[in-house]
Protein backbone atom coordinates (compact mmCIF):
# COMPACT_ATOMS: atom_id res chain seq x y z
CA UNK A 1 -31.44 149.81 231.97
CA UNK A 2 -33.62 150.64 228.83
CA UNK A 3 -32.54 149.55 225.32
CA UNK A 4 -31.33 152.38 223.00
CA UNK A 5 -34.38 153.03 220.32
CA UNK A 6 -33.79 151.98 217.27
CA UNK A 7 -32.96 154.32 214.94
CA UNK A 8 -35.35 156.20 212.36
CA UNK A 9 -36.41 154.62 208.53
CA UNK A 10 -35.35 157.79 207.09
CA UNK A 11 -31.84 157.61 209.27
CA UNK A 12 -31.41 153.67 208.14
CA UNK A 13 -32.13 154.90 204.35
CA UNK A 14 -29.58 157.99 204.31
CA UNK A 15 -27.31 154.99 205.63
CA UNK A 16 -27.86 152.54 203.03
CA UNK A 17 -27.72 154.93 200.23
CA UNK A 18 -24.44 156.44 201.76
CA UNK A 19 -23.18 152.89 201.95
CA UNK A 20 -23.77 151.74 198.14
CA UNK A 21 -22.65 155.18 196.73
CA UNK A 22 -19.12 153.78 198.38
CA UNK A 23 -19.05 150.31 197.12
CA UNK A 24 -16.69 148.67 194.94
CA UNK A 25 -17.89 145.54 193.16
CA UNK A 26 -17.21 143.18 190.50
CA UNK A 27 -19.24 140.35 190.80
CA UNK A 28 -21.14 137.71 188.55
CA UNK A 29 -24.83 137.12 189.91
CA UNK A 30 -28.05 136.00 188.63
CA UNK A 31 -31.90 137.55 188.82
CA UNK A 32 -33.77 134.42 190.38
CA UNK A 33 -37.15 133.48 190.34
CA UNK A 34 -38.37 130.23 191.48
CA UNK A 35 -36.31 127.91 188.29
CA UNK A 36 -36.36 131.28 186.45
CA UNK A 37 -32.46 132.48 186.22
CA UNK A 38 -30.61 135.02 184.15
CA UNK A 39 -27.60 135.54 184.88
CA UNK A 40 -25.61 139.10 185.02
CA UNK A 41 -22.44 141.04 185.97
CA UNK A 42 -22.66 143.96 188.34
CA UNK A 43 -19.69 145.99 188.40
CA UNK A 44 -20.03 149.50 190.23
CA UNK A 45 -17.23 152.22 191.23
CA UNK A 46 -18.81 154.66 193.54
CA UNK A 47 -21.92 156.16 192.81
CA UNK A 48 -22.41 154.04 189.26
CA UNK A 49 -23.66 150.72 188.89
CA UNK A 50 -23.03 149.08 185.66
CA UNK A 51 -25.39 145.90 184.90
CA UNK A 52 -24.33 143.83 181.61
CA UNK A 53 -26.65 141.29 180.83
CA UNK A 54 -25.60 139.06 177.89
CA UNK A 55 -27.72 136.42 174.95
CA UNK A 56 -28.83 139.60 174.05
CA UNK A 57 -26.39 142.27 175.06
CA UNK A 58 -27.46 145.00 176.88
CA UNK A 59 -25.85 147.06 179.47
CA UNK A 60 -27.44 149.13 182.19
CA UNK A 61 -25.69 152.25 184.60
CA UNK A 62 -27.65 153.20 187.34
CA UNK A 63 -26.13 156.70 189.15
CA UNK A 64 -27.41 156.73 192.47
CA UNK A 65 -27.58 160.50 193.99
CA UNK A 66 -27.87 162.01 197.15
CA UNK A 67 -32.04 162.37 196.56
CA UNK A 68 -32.60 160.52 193.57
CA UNK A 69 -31.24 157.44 191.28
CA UNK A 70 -31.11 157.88 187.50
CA UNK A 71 -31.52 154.74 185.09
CA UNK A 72 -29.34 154.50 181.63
CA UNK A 73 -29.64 152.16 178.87
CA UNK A 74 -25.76 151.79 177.23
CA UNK A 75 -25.68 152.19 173.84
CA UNK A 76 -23.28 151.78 170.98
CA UNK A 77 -24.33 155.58 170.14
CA UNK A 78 -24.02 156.76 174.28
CA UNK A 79 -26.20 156.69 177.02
CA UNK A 80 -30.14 157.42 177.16
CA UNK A 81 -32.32 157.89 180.44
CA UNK A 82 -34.87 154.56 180.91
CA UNK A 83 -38.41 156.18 180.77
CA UNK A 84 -40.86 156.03 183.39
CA UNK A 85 -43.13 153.41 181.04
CA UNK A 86 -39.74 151.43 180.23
CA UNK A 87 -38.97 151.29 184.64
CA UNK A 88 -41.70 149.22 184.23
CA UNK A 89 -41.23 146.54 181.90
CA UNK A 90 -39.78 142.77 182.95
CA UNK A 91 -36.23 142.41 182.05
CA UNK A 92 -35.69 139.57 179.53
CA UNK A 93 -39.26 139.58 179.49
CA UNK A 94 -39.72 137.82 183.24
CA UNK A 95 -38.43 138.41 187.01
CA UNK A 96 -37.29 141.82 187.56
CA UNK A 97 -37.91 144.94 186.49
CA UNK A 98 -36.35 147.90 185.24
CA UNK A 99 -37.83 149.70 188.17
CA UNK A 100 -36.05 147.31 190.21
CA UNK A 101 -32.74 147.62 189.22
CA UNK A 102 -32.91 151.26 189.84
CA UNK A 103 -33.34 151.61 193.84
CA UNK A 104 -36.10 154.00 193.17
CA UNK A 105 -37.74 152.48 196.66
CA UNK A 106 -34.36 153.85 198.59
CA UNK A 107 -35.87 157.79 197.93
CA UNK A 108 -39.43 157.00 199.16
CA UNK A 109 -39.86 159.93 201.80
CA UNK A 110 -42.58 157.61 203.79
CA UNK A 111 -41.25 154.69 205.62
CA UNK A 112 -40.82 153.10 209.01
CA UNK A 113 -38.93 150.18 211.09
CA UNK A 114 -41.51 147.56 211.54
CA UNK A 115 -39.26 144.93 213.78
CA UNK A 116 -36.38 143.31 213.64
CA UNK A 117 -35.46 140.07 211.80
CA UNK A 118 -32.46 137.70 210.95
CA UNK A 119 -31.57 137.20 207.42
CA UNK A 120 -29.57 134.46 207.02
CA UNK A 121 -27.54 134.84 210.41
CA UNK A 122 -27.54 138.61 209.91
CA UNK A 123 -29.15 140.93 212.37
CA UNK A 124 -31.59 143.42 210.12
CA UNK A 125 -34.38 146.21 210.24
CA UNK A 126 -36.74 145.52 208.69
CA UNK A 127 -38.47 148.29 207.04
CA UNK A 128 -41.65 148.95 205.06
CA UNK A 129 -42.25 151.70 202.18
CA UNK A 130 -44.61 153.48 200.98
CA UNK A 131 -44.93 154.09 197.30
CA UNK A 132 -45.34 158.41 196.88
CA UNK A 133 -47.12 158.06 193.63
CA UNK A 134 -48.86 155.08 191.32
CA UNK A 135 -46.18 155.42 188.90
CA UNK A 136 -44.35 152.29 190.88
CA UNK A 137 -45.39 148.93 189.82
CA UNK A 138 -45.46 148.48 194.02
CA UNK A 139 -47.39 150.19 196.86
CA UNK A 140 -45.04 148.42 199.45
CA UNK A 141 -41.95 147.46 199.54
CA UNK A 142 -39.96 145.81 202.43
CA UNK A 143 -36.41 145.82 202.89
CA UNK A 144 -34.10 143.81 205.07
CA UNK A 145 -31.05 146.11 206.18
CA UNK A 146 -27.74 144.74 207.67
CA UNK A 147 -28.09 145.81 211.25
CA UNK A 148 -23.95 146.23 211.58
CA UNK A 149 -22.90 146.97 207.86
CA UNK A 150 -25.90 148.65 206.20
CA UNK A 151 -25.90 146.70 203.38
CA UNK A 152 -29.10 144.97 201.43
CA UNK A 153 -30.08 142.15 202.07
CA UNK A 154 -33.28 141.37 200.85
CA UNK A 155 -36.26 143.36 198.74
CA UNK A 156 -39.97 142.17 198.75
CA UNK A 157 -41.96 144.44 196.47
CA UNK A 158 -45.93 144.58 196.62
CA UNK A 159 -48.89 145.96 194.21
């Protein structure tokens, strides 16, 4: 008896994206790099993702859509798209970017299931993407999905 075949990238993506336009999270985290940490609160309701970063203020809402993801900055005067030159800019000045924080990789239209992999003691696809244009700070990324629950588990982007 064969093994079912896994199933497609694109299939695993309309998953995960299905998946975090559902969640409902409150949680306290931090954006780690080696002894690098700033810390953050992630709240999201649905669709929006709200990132407040504190020391200085500044608050981020990422809408994620059914074909795209759209990047706010959260202002005293209202809300203002991130530009495509401010996606790419370190937040706090180190680790992530802005680019990063907005799933732009989970719209990608070429990717594929390299293998499978444990995360943790999770059972995961792992998946590489292709970058459509230059306008991502990464040609590749690779992603670590949640075999049984969809979810993220780990991002590893590359220029």
């Amino acid at each position: 008896m064969s093994a079912e075949p896994p199933p497609s990238a694109k299939e695993i993506l309309d998953s995960v994206r299905m998946l975090e336009s559902r969640q409902q999270i409150d949680l306290q985290g931090q954006l780690r790099q080696e002894e690098m940490m700033i810390p953050f609160r992630l709240m999201q309701n649905g669709p929006l993702i709200r990132y407040t970063f504190t020391n200085p203020d500044e608050t981020l809402e990422l809408r994620l859509g059914e074909n795209s993801a759209r990047l706010e900055l959260v202002s005293d005067a209202g809300t203002e798209k991130v530009g495509a030159s401010k996606l790419q800019e370190k937040i706090r000045g180190k680790i992530v970017t802005y680019g990063d924080l907005a799933f732009k990789f989970l719209y990608w239209p070429s990717a594929r299931v390299l293998s499978e992999e444990n995360v943790r003691t999770r059972k995961c696809w792992k998946l590489q993407l292709r970058a459509p244009s230059r306008e991502s700070p990464y040609s590749n990324v690779l992603l670590w999905v949640d075999k049984a629950s969809g979810a993220l588990m780990r991002m590893e982007g590359y220029d």
